[in-house]
PDB file of N, CA and C in Angstrom:
ATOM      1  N   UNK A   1       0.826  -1.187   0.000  1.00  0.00           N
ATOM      2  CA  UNK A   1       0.000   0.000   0.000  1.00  0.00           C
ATOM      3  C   UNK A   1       0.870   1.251   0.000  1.00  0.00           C
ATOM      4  N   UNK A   2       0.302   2.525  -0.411  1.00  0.00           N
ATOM      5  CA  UNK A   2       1.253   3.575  -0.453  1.00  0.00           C
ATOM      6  C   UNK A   2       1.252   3.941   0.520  1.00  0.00           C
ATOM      7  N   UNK A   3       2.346   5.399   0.678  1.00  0.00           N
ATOM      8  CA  UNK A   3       2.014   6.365   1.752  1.00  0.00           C
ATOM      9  C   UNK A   3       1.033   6.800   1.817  1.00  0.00           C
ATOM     10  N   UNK A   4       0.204   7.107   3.185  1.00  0.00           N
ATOM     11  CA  UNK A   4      -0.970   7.937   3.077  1.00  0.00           C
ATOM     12  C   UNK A   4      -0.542   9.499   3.602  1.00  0.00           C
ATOM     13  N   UNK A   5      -1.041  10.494   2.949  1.00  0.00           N
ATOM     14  CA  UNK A   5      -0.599  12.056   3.304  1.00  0.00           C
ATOM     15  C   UNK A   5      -1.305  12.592   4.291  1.00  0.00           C
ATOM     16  N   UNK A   6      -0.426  13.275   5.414  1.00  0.00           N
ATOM     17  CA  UNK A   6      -1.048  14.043   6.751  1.00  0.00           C
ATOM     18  C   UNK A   6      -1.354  14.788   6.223  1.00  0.00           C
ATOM     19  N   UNK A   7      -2.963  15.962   6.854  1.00  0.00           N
ATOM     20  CA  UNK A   7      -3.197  16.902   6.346  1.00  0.00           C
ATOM     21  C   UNK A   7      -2.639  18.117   7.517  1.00  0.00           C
ATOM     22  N   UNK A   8      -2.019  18.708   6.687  1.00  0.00           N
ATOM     23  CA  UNK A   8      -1.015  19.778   6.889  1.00  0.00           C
ATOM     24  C   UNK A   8      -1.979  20.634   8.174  1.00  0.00           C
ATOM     25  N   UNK A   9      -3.155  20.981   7.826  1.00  0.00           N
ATOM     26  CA  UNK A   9      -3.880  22.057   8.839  1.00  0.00           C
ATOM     27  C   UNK A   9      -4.044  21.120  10.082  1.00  0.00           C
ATOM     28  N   UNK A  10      -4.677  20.373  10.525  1.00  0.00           N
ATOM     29  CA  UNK A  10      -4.624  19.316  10.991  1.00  0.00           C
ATOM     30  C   UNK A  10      -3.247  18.878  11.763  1.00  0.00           C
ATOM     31  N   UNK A  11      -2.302  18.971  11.332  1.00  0.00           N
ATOM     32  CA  UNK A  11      -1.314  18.772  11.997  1.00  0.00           C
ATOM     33  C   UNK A  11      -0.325  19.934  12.850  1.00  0.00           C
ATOM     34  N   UNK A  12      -0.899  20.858  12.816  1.00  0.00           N
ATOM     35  CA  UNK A  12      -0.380  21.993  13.055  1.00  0.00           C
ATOM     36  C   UNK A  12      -1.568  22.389  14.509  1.00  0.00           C
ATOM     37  N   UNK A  13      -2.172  21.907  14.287  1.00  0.00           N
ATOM     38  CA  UNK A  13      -3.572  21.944  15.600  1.00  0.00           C
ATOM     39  C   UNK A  13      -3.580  20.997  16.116  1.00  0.00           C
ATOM     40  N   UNK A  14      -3.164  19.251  15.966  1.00  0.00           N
ATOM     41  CA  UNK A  14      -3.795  18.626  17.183  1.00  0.00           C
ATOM     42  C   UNK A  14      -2.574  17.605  17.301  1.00  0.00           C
ATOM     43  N   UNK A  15      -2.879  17.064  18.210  1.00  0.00           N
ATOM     44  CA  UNK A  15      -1.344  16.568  18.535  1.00  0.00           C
ATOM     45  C   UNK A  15      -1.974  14.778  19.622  1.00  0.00           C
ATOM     46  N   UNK A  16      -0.784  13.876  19.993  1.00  0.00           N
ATOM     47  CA  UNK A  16      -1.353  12.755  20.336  1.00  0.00           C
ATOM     48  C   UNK A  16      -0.834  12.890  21.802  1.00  0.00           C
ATOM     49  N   UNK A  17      -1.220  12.289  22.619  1.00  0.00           N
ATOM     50  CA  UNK A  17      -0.831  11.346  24.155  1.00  0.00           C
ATOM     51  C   UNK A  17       0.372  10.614  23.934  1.00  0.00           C
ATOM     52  N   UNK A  18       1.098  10.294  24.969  1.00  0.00           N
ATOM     53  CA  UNK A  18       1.539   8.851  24.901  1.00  0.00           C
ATOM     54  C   UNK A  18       0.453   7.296  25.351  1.00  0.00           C
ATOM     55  N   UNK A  19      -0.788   7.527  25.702  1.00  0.00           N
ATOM     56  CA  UNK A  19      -2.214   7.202  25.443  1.00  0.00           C
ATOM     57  C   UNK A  19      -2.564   6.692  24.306  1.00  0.00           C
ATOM     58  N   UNK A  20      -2.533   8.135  23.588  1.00  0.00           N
ATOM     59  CA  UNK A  20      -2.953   8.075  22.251  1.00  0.00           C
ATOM     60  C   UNK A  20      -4.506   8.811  22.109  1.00  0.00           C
ATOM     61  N   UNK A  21      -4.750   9.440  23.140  1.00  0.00           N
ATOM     62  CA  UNK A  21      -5.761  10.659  23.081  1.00  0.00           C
ATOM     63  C   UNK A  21      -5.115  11.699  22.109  1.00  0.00           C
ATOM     64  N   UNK A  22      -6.185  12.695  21.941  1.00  0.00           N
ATOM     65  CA  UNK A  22      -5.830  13.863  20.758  1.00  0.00           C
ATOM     66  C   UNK A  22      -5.840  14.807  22.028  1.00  0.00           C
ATOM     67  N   UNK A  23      -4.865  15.678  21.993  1.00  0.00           N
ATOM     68  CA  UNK A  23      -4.766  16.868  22.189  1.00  0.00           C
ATOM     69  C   UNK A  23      -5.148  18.237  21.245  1.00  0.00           C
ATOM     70  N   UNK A  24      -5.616  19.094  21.495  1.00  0.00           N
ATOM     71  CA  UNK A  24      -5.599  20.344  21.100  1.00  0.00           C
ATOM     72  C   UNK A  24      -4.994  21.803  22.090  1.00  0.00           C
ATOM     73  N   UNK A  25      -5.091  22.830  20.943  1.00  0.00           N
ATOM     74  CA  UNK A  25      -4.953  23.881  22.346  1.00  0.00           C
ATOM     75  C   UNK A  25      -6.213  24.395  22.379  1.00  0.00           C
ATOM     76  N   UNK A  26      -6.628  25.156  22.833  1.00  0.00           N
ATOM     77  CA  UNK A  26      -7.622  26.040  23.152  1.00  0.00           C
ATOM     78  C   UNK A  26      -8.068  27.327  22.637  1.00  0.00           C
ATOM     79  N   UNK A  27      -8.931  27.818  22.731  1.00  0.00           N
ATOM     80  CA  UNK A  27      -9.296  28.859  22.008  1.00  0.00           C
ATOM     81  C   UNK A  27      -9.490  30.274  22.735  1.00  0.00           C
ATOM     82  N   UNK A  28      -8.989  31.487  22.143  1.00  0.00           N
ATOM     83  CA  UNK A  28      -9.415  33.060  22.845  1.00  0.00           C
ATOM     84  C   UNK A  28      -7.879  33.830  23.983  1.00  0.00           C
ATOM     85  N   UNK A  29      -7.138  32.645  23.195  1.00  0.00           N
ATOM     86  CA  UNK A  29      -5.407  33.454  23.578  1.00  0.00           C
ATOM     87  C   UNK A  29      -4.484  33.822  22.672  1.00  0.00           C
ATOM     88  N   UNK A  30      -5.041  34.486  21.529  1.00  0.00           N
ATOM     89  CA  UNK A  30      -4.411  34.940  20.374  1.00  0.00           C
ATOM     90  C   UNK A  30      -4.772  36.571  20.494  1.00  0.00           C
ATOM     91  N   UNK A  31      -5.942  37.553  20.443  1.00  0.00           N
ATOM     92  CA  UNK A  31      -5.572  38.638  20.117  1.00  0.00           C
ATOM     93  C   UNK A  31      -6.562  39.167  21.280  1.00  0.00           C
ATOM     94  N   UNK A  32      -7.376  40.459  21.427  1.00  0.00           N
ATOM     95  CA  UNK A  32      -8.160  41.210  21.775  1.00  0.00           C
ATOM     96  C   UNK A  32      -8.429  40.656  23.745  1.00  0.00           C
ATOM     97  N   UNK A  33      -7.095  40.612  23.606  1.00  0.00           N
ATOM     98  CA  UNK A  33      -6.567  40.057  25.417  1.00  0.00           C
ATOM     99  C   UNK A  33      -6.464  41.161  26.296  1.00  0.00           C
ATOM    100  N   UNK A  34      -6.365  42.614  25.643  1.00  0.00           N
ATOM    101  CA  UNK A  34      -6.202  43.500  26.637  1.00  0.00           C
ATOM    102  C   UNK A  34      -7.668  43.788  27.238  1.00  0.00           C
ATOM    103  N   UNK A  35      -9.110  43.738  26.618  1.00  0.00           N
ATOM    104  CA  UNK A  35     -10.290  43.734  27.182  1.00  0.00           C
ATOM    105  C   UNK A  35     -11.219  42.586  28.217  1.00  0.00           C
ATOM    106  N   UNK A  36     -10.288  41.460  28.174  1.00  0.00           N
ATOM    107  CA  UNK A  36     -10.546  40.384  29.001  1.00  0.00           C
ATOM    108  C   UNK A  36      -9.824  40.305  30.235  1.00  0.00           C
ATOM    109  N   UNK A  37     -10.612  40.234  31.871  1.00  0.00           N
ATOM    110  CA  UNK A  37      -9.830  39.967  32.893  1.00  0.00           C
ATOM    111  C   UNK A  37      -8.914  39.068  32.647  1.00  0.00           C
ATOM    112  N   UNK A  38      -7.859  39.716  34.141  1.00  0.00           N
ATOM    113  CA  UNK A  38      -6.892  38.650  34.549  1.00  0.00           C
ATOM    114  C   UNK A  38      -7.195  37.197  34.606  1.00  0.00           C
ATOM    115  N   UNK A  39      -8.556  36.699  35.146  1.00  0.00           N
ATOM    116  CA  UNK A  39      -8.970  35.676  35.312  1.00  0.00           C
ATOM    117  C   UNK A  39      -8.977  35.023  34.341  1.00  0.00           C
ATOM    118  N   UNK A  40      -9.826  35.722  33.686  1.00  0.00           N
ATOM    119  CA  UNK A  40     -10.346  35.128  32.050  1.00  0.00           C
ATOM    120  C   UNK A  40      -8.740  34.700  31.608  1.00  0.00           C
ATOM    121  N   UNK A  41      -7.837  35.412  31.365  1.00  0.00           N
ATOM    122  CA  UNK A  41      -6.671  34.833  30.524  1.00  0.00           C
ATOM    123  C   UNK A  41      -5.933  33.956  31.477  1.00  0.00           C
ATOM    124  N   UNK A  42      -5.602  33.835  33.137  1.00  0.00           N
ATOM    125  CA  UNK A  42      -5.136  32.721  33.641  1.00  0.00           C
ATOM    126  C   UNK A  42      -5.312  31.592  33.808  1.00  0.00           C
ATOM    127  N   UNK A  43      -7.110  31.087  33.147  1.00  0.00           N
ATOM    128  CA  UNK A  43      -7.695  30.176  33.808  1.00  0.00           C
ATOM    129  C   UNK A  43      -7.959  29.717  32.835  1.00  0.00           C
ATOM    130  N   UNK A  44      -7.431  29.728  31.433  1.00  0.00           N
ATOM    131  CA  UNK A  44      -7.568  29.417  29.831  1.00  0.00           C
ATOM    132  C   UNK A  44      -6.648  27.814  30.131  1.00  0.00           C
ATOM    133  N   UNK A  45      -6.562  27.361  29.891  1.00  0.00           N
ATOM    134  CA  UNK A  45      -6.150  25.813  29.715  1.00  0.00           C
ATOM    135  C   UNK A  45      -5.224  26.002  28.189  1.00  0.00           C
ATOM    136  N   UNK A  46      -4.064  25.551  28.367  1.00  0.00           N
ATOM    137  CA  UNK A  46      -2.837  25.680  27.185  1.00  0.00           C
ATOM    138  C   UNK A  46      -3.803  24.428  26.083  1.00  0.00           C
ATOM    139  N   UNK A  47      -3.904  23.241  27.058  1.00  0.00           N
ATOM    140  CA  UNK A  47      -4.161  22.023  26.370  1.00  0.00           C
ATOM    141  C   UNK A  47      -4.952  21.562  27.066  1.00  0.00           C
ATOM    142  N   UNK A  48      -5.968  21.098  25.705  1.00  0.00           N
ATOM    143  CA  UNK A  48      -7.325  19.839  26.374  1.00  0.00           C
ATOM    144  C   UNK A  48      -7.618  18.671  25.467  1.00  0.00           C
ATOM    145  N   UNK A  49      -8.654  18.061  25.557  1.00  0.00           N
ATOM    146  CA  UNK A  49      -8.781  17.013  24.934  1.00  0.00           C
ATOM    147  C   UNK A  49      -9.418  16.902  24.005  1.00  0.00           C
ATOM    148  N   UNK A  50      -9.552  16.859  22.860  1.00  0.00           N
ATOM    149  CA  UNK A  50     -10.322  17.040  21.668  1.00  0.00           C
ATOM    150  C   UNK A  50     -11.366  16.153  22.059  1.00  0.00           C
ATOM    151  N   UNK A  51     -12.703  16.217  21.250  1.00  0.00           N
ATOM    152  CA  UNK A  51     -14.122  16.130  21.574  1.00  0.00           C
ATOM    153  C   UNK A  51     -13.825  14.718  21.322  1.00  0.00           C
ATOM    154  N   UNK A  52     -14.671  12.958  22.190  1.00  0.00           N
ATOM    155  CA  UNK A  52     -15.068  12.116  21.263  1.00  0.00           C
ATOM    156  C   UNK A  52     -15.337  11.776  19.897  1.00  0.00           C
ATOM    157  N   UNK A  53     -16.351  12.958  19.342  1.00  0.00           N
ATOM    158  CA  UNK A  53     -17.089  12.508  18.776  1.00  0.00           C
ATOM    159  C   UNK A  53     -16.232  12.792  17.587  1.00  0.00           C
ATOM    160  N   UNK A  54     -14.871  14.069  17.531  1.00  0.00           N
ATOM    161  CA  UNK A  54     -14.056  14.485  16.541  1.00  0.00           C
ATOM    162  C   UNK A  54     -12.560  13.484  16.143  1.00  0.00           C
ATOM    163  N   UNK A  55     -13.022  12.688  17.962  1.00  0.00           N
ATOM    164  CA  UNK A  55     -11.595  11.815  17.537  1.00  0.00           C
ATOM    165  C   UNK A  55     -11.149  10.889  16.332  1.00  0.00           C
ATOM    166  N   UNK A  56     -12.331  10.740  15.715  1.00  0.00           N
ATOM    167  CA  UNK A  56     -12.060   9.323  14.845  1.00  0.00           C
ATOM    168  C   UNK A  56     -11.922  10.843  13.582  1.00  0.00           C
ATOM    169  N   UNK A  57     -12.112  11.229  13.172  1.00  0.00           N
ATOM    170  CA  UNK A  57     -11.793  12.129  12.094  1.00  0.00           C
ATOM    171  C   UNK A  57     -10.347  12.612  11.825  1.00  0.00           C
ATOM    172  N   UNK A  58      -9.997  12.875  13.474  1.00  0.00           N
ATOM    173  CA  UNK A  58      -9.072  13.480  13.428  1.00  0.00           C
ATOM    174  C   UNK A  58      -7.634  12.486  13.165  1.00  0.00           C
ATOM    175  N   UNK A  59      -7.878  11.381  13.727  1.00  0.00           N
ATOM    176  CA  UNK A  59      -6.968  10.264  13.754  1.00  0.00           C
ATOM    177  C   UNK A  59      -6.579   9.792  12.081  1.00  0.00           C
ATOM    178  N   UNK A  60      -8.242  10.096  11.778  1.00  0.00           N
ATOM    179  CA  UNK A  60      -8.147   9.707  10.165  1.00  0.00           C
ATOM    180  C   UNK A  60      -6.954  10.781   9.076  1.00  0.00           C
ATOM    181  N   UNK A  61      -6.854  12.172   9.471  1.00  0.00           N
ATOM    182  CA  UNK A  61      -6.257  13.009   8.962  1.00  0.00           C
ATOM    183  C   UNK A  61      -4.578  13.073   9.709  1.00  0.00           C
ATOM    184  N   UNK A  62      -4.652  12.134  10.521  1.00  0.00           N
ATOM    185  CA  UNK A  62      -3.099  12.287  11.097  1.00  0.00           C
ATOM    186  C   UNK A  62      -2.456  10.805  11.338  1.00  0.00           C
ATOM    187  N   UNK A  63      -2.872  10.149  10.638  1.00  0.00           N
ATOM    188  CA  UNK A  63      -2.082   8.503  10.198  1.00  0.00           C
ATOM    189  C   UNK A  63      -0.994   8.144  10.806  1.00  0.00           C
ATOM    190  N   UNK A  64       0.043   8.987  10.832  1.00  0.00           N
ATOM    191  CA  UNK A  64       1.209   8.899  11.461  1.00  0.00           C
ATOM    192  C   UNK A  64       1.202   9.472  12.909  1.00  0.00           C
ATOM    193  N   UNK A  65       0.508  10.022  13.418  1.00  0.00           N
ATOM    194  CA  UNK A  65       0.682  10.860  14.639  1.00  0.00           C
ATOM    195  C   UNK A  65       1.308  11.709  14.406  1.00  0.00           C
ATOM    196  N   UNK A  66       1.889  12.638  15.439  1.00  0.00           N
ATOM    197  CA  UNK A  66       2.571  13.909  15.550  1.00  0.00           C
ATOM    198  C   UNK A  66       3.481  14.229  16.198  1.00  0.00           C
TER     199      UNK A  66
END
């Protein structure tokens, strides 16, 4: 069988366990941070767990892991 190709966007966003759960990062720590409390930006989570229901998609677009 051939190589199968990672998709590039996809790999740049989600990432594996040594598990083998999907990681992602999180969303709302990129720009318009100076109008959001202290709270709001300390209590943001770097990394979480991508949804169930997205895992099998995502696994499908990242063959090799990451």
């Amino acid at each position: 069988m051939p190589k199968l190709k990672t998709n590039k966007a996809a790999n740049k966003r989600y990432g594996y366990t040594a598990k083998g759960k999907v990681k992602r990062t999180t969303s709302n720590g990129r720009h318009l941070l100076a109008n959001k409390t202290k709270r709001q930006k300390m209590s943001r989570k770097t990394n979480t767990y991508a949804d169930k229901t997205c895992e099998a998609t995502i696994k499908k677009l990242l063959p090799y892991g990451k």
